[in-house]
Protein backbone atom coordinates (compact mmCIF):
# COMPACT_ATOMS: atom_id res chain seq x y z
CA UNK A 1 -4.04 -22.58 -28.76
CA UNK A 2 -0.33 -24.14 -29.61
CA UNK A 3 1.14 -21.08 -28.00
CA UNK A 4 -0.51 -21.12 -24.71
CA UNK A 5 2.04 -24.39 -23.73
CA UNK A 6 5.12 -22.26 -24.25
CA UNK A 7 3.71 -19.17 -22.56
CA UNK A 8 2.40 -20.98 -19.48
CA UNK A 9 6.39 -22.52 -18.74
CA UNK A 10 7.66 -19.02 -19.80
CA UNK A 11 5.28 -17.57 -16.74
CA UNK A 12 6.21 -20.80 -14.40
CA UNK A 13 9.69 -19.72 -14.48
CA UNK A 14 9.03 -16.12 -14.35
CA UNK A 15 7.13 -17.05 -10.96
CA UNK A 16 10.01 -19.18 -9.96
CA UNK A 17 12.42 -16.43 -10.56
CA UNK A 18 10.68 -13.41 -8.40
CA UNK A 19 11.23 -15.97 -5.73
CA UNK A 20 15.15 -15.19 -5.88
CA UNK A 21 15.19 -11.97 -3.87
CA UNK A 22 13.01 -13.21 -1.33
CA UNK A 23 15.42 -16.36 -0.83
CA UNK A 24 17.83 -13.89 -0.70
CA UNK A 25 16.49 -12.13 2.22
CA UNK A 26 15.42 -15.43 4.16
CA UNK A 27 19.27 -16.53 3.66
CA UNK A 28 20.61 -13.65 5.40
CA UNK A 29 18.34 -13.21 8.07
CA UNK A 30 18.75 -16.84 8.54
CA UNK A 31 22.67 -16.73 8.37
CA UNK A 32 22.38 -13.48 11.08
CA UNK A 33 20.41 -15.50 13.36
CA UNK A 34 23.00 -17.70 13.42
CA UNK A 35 26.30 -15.51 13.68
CA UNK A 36 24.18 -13.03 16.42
CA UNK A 37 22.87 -16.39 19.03
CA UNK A 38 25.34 -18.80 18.25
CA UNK A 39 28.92 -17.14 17.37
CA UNK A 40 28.83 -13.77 19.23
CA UNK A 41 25.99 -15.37 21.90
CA UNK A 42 25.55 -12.07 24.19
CA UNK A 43 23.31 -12.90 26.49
CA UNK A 44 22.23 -10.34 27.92
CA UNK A 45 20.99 -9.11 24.41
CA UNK A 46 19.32 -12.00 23.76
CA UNK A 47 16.20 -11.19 24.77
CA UNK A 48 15.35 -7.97 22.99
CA UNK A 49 17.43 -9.42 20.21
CA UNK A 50 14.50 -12.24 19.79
CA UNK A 51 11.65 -9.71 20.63
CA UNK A 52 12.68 -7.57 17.18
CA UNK A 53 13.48 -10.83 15.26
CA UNK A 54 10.05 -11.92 15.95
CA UNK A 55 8.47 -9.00 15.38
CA UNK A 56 10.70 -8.41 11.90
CA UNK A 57 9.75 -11.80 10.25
CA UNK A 58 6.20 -11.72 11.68
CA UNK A 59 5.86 -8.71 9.20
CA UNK A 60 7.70 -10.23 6.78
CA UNK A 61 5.73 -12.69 6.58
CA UNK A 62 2.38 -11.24 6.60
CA UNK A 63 3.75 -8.78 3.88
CA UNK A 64 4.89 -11.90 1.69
CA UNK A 65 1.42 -13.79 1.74
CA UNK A 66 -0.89 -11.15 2.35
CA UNK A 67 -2.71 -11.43 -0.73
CA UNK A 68 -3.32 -8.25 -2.54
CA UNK A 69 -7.39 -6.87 -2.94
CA UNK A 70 -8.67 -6.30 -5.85
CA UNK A 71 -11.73 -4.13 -7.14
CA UNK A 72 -15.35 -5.64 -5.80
CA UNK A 73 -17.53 -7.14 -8.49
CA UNK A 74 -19.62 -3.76 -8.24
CA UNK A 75 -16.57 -2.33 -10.47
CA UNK A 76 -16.65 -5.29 -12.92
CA UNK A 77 -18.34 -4.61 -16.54
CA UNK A 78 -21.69 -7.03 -16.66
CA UNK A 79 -21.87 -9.05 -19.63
CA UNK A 80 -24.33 -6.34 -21.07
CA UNK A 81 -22.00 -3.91 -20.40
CA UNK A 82 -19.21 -5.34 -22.28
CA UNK A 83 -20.73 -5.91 -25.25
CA UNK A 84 -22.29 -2.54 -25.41
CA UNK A 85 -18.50 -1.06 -25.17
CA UNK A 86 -17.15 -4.22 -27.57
CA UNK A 87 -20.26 -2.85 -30.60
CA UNK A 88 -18.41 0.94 -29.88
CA UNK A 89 -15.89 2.39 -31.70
CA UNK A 90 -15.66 5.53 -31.26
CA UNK A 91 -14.14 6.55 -27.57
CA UNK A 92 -16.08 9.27 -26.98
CA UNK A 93 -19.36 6.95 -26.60
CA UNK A 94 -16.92 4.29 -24.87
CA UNK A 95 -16.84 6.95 -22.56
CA UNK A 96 -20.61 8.07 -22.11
CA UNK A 97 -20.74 4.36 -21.46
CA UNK A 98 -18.40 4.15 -18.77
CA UNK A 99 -19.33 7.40 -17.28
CA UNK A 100 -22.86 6.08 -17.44
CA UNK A 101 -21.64 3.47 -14.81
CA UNK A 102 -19.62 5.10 -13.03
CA UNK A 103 -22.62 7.53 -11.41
CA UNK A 104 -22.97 4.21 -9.22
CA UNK A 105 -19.64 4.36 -8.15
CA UNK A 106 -17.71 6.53 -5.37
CA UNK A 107 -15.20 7.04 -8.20
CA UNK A 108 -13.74 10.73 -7.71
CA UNK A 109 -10.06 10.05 -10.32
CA UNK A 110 -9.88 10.49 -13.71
CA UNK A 111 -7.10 9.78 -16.16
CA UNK A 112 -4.86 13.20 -17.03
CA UNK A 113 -7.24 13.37 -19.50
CA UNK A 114 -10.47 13.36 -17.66
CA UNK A 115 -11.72 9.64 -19.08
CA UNK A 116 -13.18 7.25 -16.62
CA UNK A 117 -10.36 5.46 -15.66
CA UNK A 118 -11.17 1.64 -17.27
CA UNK A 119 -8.86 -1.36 -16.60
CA UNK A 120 -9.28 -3.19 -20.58
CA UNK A 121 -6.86 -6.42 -19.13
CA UNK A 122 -9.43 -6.82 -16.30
CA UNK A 123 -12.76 -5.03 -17.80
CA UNK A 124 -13.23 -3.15 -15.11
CA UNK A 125 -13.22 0.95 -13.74
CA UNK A 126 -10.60 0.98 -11.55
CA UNK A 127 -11.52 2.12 -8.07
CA UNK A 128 -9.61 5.64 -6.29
CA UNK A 129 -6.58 4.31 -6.22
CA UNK A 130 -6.67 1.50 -7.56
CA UNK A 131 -3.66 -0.07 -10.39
CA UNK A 132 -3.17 -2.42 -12.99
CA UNK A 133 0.13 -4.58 -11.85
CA UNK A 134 1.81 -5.81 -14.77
CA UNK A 135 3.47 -8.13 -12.78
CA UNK A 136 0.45 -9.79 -11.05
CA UNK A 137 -1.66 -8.99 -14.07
CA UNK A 138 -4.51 -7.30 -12.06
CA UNK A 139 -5.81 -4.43 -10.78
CA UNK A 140 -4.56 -3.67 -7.18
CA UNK A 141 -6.20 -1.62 -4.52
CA UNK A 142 -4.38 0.98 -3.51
CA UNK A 143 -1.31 -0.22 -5.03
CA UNK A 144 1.84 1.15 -4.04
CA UNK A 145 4.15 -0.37 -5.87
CA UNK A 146 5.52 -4.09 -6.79
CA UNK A 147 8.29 -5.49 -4.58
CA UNK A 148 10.63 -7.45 -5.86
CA UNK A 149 12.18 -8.06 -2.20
CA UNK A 150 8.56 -9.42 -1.06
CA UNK A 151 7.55 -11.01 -4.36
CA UNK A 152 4.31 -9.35 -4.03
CA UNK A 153 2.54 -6.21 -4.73
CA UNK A 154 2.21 -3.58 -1.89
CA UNK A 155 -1.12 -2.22 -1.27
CA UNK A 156 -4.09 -1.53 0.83
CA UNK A 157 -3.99 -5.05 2.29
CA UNK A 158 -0.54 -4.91 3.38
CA UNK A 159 1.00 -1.78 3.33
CA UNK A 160 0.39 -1.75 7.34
CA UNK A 161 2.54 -4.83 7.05
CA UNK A 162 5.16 -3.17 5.34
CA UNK A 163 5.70 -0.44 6.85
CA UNK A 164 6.06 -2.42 10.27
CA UNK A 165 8.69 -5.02 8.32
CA UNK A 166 10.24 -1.44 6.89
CA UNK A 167 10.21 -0.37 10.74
CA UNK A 168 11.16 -4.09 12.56
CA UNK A 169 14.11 -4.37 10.12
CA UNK A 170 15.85 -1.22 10.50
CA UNK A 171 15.89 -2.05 13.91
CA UNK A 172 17.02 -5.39 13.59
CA UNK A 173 19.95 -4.08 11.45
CA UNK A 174 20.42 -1.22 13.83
CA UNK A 175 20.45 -3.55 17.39
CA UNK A 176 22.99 -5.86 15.70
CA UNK A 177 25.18 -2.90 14.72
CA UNK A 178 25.11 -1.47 18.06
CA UNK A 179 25.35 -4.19 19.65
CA UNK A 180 28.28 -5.83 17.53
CA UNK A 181 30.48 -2.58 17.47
CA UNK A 182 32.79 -3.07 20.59
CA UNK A 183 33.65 -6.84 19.24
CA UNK A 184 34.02 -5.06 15.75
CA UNK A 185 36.75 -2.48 17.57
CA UNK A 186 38.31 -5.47 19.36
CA UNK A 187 38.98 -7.49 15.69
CA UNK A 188 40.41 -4.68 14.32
CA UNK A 189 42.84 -4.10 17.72
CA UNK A 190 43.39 -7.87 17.89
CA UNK A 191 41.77 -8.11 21.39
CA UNK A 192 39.47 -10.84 19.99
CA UNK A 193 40.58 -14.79 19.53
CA UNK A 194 41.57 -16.27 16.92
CA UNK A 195 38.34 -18.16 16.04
CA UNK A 196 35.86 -18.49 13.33
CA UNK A 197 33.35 -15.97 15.08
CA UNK A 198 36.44 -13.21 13.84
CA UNK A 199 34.68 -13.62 10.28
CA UNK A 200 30.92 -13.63 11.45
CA UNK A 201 31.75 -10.57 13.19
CA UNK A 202 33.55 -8.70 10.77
CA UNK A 203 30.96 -9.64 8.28
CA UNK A 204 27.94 -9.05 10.69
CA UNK A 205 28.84 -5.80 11.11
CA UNK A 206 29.53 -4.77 7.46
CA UNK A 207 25.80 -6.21 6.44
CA UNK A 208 24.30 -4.98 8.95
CA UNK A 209 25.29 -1.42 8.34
CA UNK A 210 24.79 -1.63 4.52
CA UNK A 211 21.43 -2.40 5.26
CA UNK A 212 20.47 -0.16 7.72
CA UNK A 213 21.51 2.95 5.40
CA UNK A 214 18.99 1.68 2.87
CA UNK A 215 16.36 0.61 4.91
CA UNK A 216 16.27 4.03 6.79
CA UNK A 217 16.22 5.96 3.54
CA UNK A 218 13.37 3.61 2.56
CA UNK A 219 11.45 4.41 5.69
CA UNK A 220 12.01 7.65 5.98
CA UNK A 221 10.61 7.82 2.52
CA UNK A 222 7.48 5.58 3.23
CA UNK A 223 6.40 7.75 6.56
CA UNK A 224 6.93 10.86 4.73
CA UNK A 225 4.53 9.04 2.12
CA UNK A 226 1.63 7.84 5.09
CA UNK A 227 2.20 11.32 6.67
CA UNK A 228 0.85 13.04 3.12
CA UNK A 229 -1.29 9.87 2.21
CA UNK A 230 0.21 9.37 -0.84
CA UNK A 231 1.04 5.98 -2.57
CA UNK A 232 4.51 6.00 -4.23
CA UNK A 233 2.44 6.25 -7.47
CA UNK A 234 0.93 8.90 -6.53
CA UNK A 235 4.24 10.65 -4.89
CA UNK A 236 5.44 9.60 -8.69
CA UNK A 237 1.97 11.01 -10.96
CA UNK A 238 -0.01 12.95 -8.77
CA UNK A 239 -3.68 11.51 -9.07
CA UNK A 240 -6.35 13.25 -11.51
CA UNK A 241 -9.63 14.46 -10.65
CA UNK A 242 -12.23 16.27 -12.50
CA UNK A 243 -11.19 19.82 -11.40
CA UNK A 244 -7.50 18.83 -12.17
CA UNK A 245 -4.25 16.90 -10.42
CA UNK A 246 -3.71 17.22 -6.69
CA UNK A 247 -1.09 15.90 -5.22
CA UNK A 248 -3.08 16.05 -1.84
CA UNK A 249 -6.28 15.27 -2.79
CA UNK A 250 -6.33 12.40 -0.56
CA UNK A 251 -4.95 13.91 2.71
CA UNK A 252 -6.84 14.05 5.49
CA UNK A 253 -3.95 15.49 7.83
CA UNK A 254 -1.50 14.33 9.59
CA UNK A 255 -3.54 12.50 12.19
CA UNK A 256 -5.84 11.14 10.30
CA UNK A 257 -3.33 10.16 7.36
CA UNK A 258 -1.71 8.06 9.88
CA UNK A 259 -4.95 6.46 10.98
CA UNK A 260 -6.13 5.35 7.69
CA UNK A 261 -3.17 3.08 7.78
CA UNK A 262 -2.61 2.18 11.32
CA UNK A 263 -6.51 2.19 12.38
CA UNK A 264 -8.15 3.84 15.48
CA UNK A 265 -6.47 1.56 18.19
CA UNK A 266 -2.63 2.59 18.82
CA UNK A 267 -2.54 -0.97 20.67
CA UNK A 268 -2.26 -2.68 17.31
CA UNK A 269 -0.34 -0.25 15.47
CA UNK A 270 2.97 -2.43 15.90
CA UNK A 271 1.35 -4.96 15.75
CA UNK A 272 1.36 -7.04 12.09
CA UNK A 273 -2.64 -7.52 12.36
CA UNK A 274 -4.80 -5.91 9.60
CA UNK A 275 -6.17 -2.61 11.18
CA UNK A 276 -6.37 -0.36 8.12
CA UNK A 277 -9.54 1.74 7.75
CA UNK A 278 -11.85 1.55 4.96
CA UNK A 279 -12.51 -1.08 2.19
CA UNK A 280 -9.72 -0.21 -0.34
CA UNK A 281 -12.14 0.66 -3.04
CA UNK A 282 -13.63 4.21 -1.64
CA UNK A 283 -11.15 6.98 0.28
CA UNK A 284 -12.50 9.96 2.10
CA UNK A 285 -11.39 12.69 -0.75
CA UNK A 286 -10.02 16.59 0.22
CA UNK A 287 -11.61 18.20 -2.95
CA UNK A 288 -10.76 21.96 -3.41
CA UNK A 289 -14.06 21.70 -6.14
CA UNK A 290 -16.61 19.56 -6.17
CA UNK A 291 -16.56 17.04 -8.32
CA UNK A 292 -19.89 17.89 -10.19
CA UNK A 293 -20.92 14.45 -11.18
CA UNK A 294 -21.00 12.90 -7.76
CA UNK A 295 -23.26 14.51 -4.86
CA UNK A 296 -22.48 17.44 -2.89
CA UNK A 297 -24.04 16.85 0.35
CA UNK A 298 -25.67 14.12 2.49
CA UNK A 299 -29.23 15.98 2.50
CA UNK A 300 -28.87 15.90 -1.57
CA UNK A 301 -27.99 12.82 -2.58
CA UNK A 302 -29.67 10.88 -0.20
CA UNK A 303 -32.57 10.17 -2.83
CA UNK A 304 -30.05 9.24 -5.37
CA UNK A 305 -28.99 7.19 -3.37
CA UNK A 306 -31.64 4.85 -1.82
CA UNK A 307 -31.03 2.46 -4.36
CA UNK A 308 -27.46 1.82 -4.84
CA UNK A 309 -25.81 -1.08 -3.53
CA UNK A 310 -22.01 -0.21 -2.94
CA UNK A 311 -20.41 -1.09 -1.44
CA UNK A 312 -21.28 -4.53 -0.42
CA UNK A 313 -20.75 -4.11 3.27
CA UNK A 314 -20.95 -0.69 4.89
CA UNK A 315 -17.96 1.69 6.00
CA UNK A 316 -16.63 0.55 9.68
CA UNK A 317 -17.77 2.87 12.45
CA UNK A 318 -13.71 3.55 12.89
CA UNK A 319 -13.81 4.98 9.11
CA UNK A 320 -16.78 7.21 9.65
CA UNK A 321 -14.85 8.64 12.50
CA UNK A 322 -12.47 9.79 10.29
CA UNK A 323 -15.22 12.47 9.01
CA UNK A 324 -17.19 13.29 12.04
CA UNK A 325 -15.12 16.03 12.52
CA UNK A 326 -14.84 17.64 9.11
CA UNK A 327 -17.00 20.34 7.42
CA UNK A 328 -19.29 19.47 5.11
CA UNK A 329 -20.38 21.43 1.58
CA UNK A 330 -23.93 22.91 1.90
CA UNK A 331 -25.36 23.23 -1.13
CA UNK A 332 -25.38 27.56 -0.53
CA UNK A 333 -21.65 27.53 0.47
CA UNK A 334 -21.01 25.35 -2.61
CA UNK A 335 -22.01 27.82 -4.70
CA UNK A 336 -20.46 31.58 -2.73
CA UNK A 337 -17.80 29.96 -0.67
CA UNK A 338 -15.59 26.92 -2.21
CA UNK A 339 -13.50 25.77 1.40
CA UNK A 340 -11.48 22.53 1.88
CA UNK A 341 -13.80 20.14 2.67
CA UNK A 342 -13.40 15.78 3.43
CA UNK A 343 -15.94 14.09 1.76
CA UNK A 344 -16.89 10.62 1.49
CA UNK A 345 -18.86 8.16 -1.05
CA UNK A 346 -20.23 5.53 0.51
C-alpha cells in the first residue's frame, strides 16, 4: 500500500502537465483576440471575425470536456466470468471462454491473430472499435487517437467536435491571414505608423500562417479519414476480422461515411451539438465473408436472438436508415454468391 502515495502525486502532476498544451492554445487564441479587435480593429471584419471565433472555441470547447464513452456494462466480465478466466491457464480455454461471451455481442474484430479482442486493464471485450488509452487508462469507443492539444482522447463522442474545431480553426487562421496581409505589405513598405500594433501585426501574420499550414494538412487528413471511415488507428493497423484485415471493412460509402459522423440533419452538421449515429459500441460492418459466428440474416437469427439484451437502448431510427438501402445476405446467396453486403448487429 506504501507505494500508492507516491504514485497518486506522480499521476497528479502528470494530469497537471497534459494541461500545458491546452494553456498553450487558450494563450494564443486569447493573445489573437486581442491583436485582431483591439490593435488592427477592422471593422468591417469584425463581424464575421466573431462569427468564426465563436464557432472555433465553441468546438474547442466541447472537444476539451466532452467526456470520452466507454464500453456498456454488457461488455464487462461478471464476477463469474472473471474468475472462470482467473482458474485458466492455458489461453486457448481463455479463449473458448471469451468467445463463449462474445456470441452475445455484435463483436465482428478480432486481434491479427483471430482472439477475442479482451481489454485485461479494464476486464472487458472491447467493442468494434473500441481502444485501450494508456493515457486515460480505459477503453475508448471508437478511439481515434489521444490529443495532447485537447488533453483528451478523440473518439466517438467527440470526433464531430473535432473535426468542426479542425474546420473553425483553419478558418480562423486563414480570415486573420487574409485579412491582415495588406497591413503586413504596408510594415514591410513602411506605410504603417510607428506604433506598437507594427509588432502585433508582424507577429499576427507569421502565427497565423504557421498554423494554418498545419491545421490544413491535419484536416485534409481527418476528412480523407471520415470519407473512408477509418479511425487514425485504423488508417495506422487496419482492423482484423475473422476472414482477415480490411482496411474498409467499416465503409459504408462516401455518403453514408459522412453521415455516421455528421448525422442525418445537414442543419447541425456545423454545428458543435452531438449528432453522430449509432451508440459507439456496434458499427454497421461491409464484410466481403461472413463472419460465421455471428448471424447471417434477419430471418435467421431472429430466434437467437429473442433473448439478448444489447444493447441497452435500441439503434436510432437515423442509424437504421443507414441500412435500409443496402442488400442483405440470404442464406442461398451466402452460400453460391459472396457480394458486398452492410450488415448490422443490433
Amino acid at each position: 500500500m506504501a507505494p500508492s502515495g507516491p504514485r497518486s502525486i506522480k499521476r497528479g502532476c502528470q494530469r497537471v502537465l497534459y494541461w500545458i498544451p491546452v494553456l498553450f492554445i487558450a494563450l494564443i487564441v486569447a493573445w489573437s483576440y486581442y491583436a485582431y479587435v483591439l490593435q488592427l480593429c477592422i471593422v468591417v471584419y469584425l463581424l464575421a471575425y466573431h462569427v468564426i471565433f465563436v464557432m472555433f472555441v465553441w468546438a474547442y470547447w466541447k472537444t476539451i470536456f466532452t467526456p470520452p464513452m466507454n464500453p456498456l456494462k454488457e461488455f464487462q466480465l461478471s464476477h463469474s466470468d472473471k474468475e472462470l478466466l482467473e482458474r485458466e491457464d492455458r489461453g486457448e480455454s481463455q479463449q473458448e471462454i471469451l468467445r463463449r461471451i462474445a456470441t452475445d455481442l455484435p463483436i465482428y474484430t478480432r486481434t491479427n491473430s483471430g482472439a477475442i479482442r479482451f481489454c485485461e486493464r479494464c476486464q472487458l471485450l472491447k467493442p468494434d472499435r473500441c481502444h485501450h488509452c494508456s493515457v486515460c487508462d480505459k477503453c475508448i469507443l471508437k478511439m481515434d487517437h489521444h490529443c495532447p492539444w485537447v488533453n483528451n482522447c478523440v473518439g466517438f463522442s467527440n470526433y464531430k467536435f473535432f473535426m468542426l474545431f479542425l474546420a473553425y480553426s483553419l478558418l480562423y487562421c486563414l480570415f486573420i491571414t487574409a485579412t491582415d496581409l495588406q497591413y503586413f505589405i504596408k510594415f514591410w513598405t513602411r506605410g504603417l505608423p510607428d506604433t506598437q500594433a507594427k509588432f502585433h501585426i508582424l507577429f499576427l501574420f507569421f502565427s497565423a500562417s504557421m498554423f494554418s499550414v498545419s491545421l490544413a494538412s491535419l484536416f485534409i487528413y481527418h476528412c480523407w479519414l471520415v470519407c473512408k471511415n477509418r479511425s487514425t488507428l485504423e488508417a495506422v493497423r487496419a482492423p482484423a476480422f475473422r476472414h482477415g484485415t480490411d482496411k474498409n471493412g467499416f465503409s459504408l460509402g462516401f455518403s453514408k461515411n459522412l453521415r455516421q459522423v455528421f448525422g442525418d440533419e445537414v442543419k447541425y452538421w456545423p454545428v458543435p451539438v452531438f449528432s453522430s449515429l449509432g451508440d459507439g459500441c456496434s458499427f454497421p460492418t461491409c464484410l466481403v465473408n461472413l463472419d460465421p459466428e455471428q448471424p447471417s440474416s434477419p430471418s435467421s437469427s431472429s430466434s437467437a436472438t429473442e433473448g439478448r439484451q444489447f444493447p441497452s437502448k435500441p439503434l436510432r431510427e437515423s442509424q437504421s436508415r443507414l441500412l435500409s438501402s443496402a442488400p442483405s445476405w440470404s442464406d442461398s446467396e451466402g452460400a453460391s454468391n459472396p457480394v458486398m453486403t452492410i450488415e448490422n448487429e443490433a
